[in-house]
PDB file of N, CA and C in Angstrom:
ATOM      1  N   UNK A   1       0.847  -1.185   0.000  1.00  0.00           N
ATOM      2  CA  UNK A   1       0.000   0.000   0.000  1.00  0.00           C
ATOM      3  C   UNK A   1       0.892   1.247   0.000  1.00  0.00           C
ATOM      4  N   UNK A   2       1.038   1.560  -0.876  1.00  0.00           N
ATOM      5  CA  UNK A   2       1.936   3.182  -1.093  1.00  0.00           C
ATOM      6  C   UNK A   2       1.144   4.352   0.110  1.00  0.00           C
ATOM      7  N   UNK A   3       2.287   5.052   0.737  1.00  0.00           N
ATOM      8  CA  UNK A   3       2.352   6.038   1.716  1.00  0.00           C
ATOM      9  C   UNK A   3       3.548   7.044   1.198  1.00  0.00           C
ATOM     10  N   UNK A   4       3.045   8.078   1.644  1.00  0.00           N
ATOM     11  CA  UNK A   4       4.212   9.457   1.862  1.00  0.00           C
ATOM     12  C   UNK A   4       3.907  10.174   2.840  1.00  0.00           C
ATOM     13  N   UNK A   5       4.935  11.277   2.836  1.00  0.00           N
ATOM     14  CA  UNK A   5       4.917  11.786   3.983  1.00  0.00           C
ATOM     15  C   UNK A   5       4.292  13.150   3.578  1.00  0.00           C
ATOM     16  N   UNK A   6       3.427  13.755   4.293  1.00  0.00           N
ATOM     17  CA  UNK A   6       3.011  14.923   3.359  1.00  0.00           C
ATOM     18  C   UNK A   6       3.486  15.813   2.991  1.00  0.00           C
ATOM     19  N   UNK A   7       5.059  16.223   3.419  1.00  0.00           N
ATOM     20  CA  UNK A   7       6.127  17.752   3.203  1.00  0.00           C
ATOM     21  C   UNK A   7       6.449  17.020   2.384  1.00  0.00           C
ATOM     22  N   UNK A   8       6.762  15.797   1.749  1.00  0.00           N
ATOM     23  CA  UNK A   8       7.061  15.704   0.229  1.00  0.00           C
ATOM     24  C   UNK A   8       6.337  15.517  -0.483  1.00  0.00           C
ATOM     25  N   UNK A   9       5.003  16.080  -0.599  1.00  0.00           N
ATOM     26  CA  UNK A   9       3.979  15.969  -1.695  1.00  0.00           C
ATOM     27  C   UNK A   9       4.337  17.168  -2.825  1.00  0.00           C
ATOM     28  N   UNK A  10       4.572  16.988  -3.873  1.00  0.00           N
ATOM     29  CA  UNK A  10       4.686  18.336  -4.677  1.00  0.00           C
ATOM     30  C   UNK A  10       3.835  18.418  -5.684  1.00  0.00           C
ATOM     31  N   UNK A  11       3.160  17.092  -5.962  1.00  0.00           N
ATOM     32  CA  UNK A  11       2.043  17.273  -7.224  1.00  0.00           C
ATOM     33  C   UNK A  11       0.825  17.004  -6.524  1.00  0.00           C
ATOM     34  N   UNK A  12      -0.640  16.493  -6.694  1.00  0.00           N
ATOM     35  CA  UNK A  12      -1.664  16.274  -6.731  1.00  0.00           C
ATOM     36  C   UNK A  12      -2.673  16.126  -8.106  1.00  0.00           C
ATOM     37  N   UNK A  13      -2.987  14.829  -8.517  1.00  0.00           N
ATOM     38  CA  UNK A  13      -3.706  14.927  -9.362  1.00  0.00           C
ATOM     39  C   UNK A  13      -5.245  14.807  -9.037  1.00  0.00           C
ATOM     40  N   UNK A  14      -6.077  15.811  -9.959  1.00  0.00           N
ATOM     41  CA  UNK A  14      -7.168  15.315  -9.447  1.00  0.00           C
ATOM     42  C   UNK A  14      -7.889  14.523 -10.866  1.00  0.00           C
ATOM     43  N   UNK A  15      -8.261  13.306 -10.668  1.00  0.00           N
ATOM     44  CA  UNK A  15      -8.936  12.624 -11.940  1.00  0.00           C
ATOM     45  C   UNK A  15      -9.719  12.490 -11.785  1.00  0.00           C
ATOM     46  N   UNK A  16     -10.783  12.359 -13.198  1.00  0.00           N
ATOM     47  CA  UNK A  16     -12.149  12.177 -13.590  1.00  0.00           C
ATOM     48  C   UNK A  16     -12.157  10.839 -14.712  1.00  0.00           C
ATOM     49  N   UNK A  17     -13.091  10.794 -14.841  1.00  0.00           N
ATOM     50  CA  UNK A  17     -13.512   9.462 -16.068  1.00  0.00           C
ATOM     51  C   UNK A  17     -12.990  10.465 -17.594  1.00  0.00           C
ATOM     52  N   UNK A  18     -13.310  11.558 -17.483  1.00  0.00           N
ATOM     53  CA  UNK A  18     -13.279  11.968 -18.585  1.00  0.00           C
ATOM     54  C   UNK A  18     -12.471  13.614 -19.087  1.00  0.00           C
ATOM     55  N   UNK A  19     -11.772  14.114 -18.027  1.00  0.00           N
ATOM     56  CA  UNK A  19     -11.393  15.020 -17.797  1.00  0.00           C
ATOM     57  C   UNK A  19     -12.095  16.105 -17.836  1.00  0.00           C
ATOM     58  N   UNK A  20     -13.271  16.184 -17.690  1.00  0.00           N
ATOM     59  CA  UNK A  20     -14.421  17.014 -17.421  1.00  0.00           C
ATOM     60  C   UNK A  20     -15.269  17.100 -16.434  1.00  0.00           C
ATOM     61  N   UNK A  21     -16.176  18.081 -16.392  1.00  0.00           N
ATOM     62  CA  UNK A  21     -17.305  17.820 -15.449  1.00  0.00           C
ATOM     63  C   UNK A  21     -16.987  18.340 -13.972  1.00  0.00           C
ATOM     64  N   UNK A  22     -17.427  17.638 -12.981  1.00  0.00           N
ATOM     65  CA  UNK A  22     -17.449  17.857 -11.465  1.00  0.00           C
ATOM     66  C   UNK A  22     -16.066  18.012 -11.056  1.00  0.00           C
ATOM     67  N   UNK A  23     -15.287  17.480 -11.199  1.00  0.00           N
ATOM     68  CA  UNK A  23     -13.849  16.878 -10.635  1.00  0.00           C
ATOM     69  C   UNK A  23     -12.979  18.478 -11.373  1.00  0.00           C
ATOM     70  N   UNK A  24     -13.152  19.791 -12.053  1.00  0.00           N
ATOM     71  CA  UNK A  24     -12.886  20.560 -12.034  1.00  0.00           C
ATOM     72  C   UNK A  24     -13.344  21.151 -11.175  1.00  0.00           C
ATOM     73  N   UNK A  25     -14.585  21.448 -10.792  1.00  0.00           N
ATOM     74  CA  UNK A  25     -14.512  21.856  -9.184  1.00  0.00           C
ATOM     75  C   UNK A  25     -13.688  21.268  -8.426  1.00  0.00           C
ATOM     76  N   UNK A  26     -13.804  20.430  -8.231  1.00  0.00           N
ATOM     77  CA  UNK A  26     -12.548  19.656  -7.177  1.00  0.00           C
ATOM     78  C   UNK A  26     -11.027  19.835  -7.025  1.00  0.00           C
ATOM     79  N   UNK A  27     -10.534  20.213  -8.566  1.00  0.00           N
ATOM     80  CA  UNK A  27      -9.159  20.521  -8.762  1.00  0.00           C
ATOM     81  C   UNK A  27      -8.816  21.937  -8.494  1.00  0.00           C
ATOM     82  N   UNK A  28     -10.205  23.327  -8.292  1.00  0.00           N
ATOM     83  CA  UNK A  28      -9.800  24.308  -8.386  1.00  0.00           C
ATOM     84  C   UNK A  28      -9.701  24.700  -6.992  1.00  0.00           C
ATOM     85  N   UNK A  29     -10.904  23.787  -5.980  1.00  0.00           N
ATOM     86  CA  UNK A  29     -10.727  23.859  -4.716  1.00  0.00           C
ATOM     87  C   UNK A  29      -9.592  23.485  -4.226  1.00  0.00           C
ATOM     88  N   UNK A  30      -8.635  22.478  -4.975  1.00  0.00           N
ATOM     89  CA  UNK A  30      -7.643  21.993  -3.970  1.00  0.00           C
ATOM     90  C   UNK A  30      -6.658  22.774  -4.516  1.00  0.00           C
ATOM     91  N   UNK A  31      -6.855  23.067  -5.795  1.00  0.00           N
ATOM     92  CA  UNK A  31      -5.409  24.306  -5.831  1.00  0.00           C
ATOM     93  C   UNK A  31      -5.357  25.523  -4.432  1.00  0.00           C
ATOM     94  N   UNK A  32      -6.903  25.601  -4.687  1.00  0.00           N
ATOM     95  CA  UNK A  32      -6.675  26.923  -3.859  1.00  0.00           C
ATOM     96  C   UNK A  32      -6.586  26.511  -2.123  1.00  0.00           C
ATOM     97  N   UNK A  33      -6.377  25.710  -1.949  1.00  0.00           N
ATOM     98  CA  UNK A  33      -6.335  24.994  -0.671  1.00  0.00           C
ATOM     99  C   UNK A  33      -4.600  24.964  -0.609  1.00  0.00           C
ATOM    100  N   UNK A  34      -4.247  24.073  -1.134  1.00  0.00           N
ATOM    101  CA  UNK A  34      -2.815  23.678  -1.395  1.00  0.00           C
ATOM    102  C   UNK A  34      -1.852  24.894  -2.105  1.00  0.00           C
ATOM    103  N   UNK A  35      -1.982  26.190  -2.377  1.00  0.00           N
ATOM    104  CA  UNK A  35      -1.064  26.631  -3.013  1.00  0.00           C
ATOM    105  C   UNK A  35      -0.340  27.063  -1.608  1.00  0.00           C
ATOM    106  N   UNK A  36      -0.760  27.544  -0.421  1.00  0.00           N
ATOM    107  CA  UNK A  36       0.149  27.842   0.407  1.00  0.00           C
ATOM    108  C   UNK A  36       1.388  27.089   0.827  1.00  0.00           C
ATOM    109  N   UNK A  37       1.001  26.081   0.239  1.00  0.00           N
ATOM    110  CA  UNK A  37       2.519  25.012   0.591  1.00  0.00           C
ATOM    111  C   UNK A  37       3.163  24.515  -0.645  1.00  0.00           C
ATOM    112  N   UNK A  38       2.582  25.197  -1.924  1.00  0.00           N
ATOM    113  CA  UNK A  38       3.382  24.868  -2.607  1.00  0.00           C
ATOM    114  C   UNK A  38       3.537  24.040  -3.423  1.00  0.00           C
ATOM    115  N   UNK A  39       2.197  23.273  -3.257  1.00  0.00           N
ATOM    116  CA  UNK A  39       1.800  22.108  -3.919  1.00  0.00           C
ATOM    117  C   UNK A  39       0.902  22.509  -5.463  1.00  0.00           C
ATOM    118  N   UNK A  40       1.010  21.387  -6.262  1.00  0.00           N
ATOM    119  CA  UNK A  40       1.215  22.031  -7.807  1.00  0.00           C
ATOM    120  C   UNK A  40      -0.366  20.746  -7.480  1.00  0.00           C
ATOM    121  N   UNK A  41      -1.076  21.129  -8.345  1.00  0.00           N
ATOM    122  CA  UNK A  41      -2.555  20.487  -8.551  1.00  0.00           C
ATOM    123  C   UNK A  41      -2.848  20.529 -10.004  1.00  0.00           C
ATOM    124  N   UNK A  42      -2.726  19.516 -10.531  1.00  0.00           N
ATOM    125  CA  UNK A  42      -3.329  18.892 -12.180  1.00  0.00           C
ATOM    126  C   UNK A  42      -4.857  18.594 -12.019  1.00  0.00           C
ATOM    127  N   UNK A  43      -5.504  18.663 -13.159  1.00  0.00           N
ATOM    128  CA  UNK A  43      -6.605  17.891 -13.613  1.00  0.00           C
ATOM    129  C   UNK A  43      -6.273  17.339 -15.017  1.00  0.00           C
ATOM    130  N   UNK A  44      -6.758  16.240 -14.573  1.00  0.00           N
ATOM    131  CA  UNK A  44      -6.553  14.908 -15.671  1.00  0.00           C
ATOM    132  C   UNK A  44      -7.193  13.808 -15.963  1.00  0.00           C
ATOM    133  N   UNK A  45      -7.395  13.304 -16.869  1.00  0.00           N
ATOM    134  CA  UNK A  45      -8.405  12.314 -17.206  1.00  0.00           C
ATOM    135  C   UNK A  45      -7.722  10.631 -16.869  1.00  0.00           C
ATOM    136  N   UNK A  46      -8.302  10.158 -15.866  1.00  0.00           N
ATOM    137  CA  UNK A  46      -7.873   8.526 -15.086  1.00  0.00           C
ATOM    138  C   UNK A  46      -6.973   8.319 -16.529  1.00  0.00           C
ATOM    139  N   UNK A  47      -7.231   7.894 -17.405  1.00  0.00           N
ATOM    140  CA  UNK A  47      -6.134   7.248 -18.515  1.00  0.00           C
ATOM    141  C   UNK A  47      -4.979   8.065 -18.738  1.00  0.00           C
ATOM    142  N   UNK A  48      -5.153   9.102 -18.304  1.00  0.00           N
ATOM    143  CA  UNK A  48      -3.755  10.353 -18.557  1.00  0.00           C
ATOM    144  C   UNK A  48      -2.470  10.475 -17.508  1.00  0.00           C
ATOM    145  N   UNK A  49      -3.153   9.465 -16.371  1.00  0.00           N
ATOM    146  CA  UNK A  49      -2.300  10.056 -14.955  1.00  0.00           C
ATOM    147  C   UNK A  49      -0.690   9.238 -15.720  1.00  0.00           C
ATOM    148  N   UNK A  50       0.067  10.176 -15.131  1.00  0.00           N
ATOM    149  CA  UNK A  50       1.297  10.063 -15.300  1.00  0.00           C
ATOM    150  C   UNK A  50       1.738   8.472 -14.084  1.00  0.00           C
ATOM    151  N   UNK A  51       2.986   7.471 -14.864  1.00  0.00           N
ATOM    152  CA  UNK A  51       2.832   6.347 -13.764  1.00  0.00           C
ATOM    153  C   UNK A  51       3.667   6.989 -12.561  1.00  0.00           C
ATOM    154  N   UNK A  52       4.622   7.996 -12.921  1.00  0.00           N
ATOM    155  CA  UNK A  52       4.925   8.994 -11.405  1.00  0.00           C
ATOM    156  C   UNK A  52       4.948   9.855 -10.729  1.00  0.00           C
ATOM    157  N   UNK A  53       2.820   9.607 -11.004  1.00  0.00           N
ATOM    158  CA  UNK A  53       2.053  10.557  -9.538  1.00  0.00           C
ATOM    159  C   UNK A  53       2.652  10.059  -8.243  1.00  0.00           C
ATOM    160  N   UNK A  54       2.473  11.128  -7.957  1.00  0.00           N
ATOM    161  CA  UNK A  54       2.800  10.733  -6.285  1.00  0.00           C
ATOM    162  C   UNK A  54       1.528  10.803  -5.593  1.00  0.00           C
ATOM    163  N   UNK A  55       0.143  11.341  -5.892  1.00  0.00           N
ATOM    164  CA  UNK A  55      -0.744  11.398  -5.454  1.00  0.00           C
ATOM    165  C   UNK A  55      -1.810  11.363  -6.257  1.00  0.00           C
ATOM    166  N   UNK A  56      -3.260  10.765  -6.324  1.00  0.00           N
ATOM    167  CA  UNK A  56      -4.239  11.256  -6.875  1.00  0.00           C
ATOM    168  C   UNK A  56      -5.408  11.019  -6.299  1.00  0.00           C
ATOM    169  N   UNK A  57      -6.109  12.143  -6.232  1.00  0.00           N
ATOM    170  CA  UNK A  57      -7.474  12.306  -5.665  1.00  0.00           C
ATOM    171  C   UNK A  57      -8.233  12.225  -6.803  1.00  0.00           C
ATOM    172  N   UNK A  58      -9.658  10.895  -6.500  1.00  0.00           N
ATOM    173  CA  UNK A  58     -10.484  11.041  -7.538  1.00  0.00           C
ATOM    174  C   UNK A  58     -12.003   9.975  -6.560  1.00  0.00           C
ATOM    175  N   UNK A  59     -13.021   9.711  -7.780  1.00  0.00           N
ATOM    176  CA  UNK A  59     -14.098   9.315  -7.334  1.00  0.00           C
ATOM    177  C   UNK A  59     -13.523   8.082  -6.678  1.00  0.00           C
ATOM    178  N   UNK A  60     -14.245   7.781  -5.471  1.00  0.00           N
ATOM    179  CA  UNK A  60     -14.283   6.223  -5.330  1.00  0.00           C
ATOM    180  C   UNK A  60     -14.433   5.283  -6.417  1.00  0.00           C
ATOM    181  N   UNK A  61     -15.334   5.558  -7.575  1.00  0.00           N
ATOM    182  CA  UNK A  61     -15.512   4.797  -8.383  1.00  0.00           C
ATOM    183  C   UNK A  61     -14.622   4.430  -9.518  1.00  0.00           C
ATOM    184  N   UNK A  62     -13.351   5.449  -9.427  1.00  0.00           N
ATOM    185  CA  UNK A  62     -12.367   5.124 -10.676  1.00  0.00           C
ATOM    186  C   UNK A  62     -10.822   4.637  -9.599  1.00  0.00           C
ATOM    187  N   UNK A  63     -10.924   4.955  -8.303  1.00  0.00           N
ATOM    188  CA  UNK A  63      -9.609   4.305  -7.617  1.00  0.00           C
ATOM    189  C   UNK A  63      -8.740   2.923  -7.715  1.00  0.00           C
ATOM    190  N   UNK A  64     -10.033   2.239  -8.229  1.00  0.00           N
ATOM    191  CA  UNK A  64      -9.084   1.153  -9.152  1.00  0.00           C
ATOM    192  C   UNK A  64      -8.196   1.393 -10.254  1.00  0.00           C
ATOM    193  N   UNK A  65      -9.126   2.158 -11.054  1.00  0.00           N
ATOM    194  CA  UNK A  65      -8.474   2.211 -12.412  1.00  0.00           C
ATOM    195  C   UNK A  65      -7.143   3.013 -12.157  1.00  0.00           C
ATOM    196  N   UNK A  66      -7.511   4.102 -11.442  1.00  0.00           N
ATOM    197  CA  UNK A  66      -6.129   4.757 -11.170  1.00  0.00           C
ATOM    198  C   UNK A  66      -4.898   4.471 -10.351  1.00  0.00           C
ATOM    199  N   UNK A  67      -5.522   3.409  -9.570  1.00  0.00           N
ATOM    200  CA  UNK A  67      -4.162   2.805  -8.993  1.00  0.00           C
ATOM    201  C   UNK A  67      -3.587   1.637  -9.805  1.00  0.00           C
ATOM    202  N   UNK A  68      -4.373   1.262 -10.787  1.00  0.00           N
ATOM    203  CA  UNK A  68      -3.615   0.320 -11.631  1.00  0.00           C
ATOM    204  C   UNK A  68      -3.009   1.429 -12.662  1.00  0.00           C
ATOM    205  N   UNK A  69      -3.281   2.242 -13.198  1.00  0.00           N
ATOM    206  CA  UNK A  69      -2.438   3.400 -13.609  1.00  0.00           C
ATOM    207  C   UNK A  69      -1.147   3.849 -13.089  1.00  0.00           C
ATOM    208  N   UNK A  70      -1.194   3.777 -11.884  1.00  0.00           N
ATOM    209  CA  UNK A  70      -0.322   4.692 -11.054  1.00  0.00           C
ATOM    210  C   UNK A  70       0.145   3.974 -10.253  1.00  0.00           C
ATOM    211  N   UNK A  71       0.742   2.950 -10.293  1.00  0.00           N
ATOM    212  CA  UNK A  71       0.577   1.649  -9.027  1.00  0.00           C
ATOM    213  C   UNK A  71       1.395   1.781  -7.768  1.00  0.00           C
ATOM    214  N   UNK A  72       2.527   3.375  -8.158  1.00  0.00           N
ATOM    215  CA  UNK A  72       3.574   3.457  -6.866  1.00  0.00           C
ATOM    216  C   UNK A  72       2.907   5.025  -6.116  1.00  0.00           C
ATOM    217  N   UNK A  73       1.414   5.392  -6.592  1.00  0.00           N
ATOM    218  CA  UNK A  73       0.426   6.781  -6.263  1.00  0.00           C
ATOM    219  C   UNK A  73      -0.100   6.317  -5.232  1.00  0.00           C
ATOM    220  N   UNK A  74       0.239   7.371  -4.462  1.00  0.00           N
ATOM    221  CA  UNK A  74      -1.238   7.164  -3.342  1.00  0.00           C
ATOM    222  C   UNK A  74      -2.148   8.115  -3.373  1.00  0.00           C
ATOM    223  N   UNK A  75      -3.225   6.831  -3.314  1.00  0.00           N
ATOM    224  CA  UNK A  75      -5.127   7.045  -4.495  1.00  0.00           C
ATOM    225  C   UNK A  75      -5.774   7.151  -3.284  1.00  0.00           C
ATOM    226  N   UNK A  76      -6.226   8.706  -3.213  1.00  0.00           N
ATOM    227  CA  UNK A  76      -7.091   9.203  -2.256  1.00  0.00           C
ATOM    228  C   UNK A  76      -8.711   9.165  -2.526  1.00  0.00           C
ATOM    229  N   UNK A  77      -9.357   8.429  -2.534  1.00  0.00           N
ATOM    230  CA  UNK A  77     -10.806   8.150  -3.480  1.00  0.00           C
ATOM    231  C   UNK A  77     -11.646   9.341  -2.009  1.00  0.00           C
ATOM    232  N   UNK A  78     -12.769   9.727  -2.650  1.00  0.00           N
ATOM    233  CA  UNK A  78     -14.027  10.329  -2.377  1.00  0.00           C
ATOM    234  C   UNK A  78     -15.138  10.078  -2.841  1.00  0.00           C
ATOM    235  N   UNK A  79     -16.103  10.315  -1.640  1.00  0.00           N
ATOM    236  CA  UNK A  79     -17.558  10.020  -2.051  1.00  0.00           C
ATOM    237  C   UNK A  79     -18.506  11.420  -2.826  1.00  0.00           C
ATOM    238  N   UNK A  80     -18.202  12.275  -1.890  1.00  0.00           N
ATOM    239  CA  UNK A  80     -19.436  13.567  -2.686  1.00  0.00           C
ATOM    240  C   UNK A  80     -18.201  14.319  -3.305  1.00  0.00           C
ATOM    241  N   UNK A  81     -18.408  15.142  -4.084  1.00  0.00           N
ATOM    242  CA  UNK A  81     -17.566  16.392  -5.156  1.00  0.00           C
ATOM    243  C   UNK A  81     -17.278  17.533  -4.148  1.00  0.00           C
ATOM    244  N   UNK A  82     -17.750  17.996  -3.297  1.00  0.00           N
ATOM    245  CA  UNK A  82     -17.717  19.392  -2.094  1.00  0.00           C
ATOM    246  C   UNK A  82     -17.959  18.912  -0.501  1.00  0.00           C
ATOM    247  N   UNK A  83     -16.761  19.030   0.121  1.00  0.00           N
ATOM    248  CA  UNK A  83     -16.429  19.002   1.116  1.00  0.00           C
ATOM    249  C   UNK A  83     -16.423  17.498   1.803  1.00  0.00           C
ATOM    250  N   UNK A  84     -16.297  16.822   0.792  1.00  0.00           N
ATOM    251  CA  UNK A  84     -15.298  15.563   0.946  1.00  0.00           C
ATOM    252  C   UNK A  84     -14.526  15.559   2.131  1.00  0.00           C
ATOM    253  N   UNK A  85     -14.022  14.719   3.412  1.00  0.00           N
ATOM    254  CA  UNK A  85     -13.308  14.368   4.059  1.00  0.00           C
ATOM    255  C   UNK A  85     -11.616  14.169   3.699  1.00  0.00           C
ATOM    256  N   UNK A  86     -12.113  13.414   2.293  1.00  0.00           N
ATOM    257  CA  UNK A  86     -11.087  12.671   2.259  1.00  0.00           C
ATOM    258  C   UNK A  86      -9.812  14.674   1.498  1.00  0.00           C
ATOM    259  N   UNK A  87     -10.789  15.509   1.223  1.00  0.00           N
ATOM    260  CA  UNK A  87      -9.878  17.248   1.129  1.00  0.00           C
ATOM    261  C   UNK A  87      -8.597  17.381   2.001  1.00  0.00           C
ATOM    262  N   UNK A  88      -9.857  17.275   3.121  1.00  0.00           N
ATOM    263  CA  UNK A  88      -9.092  17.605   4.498  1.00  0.00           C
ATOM    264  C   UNK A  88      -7.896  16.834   4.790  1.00  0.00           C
ATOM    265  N   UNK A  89      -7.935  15.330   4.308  1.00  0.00           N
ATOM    266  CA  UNK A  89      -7.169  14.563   4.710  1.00  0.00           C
ATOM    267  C   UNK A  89      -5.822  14.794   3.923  1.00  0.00           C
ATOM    268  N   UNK A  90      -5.717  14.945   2.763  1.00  0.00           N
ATOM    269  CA  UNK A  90      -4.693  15.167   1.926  1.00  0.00           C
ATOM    270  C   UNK A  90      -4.108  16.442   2.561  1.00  0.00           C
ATOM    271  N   UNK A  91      -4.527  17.715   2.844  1.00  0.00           N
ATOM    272  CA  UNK A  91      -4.344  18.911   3.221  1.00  0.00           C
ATOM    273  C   UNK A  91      -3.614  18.884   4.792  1.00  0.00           C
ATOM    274  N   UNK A  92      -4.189  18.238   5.318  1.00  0.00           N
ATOM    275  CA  UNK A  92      -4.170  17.689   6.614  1.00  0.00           C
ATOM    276  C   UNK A  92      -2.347  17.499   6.732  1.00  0.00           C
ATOM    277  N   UNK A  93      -2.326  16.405   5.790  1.00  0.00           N
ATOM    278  CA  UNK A  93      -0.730  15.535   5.763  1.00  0.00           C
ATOM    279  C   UNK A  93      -0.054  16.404   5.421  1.00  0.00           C
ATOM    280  N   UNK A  94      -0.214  17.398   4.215  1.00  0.00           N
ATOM    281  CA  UNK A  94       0.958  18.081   3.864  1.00  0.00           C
ATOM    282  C   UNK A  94       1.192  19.569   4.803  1.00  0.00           C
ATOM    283  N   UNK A  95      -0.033  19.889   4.886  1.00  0.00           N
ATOM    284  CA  UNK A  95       0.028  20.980   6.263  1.00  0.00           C
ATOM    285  C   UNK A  95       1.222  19.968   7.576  1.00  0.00           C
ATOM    286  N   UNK A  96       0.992  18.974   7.830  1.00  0.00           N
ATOM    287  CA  UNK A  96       1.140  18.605   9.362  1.00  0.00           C
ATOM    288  C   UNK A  96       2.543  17.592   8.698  1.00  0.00           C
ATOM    289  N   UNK A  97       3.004  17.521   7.840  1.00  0.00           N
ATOM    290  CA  UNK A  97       3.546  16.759   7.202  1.00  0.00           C
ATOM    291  C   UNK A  97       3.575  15.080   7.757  1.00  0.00           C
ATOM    292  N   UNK A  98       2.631  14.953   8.099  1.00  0.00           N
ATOM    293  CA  UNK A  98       1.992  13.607   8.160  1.00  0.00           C
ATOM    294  C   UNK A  98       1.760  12.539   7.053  1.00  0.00           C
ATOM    295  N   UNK A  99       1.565  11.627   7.323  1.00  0.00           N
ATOM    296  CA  UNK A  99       1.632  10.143   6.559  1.00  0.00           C
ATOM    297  C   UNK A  99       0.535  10.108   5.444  1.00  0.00           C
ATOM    298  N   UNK A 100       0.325  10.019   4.390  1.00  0.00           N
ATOM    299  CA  UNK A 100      -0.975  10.122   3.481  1.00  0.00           C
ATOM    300  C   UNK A 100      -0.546   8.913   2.645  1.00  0.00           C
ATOM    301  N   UNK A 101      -1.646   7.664   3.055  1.00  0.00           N
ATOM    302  CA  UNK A 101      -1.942   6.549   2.362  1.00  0.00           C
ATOM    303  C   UNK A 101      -2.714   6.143   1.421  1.00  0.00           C
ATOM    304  N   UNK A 102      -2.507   4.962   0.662  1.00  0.00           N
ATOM    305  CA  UNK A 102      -3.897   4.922   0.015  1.00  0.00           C
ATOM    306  C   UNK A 102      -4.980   3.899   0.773  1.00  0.00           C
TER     307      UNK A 102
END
């Protein structure tokens, strides 16, 4: 199960099925969440993720696909599009430079 530590997070992807839609909200919230530390935030379509993400946030429903994409990423899945838990949690680690798993 891939882990990091959150002061070395420098990318974040956020993926969708299709690189559209909801999950641009999602990528603009976490830019603007994450730029204080520095952290760089993509939006990208699950088939696009690069194999060395270091992170990607996306639906519960594509975290398979993207961890078979990304197989050394740690795949932060979510249930609703706005104010998701799993925000906080990513934000959480690299603020506190804490452990962020998949």
């Amino acid at each position: 199960m891939p882990e990091l530590n959150g002061r070395d997070i420098r990318t974040v992807v956020i993926a969708c099925d299709a690189g559209m839609g909801s999950s641009v909200m999602v990528a603009s919230q976490m830019r603007n969440r994450l730029k204080k530390y520095n952290v760089t935030v993509e939006h990208l379509a699950v088939n696009a993720i690069p194999a060395d993400t270091q992170v990607v946030v996306c639906h519960a429903g594509l975290a398979q696909r993207a961890q078979g994409i990304a197989p050394g990423a740690v795949v932060v899945p979510f249930q609703i599009f706005m104010g998701d838990p799993a925000f906080d949690r990513v934000e959480t680690a690299i603020r506190d430079g804490g452990v962020l798993a998949s």
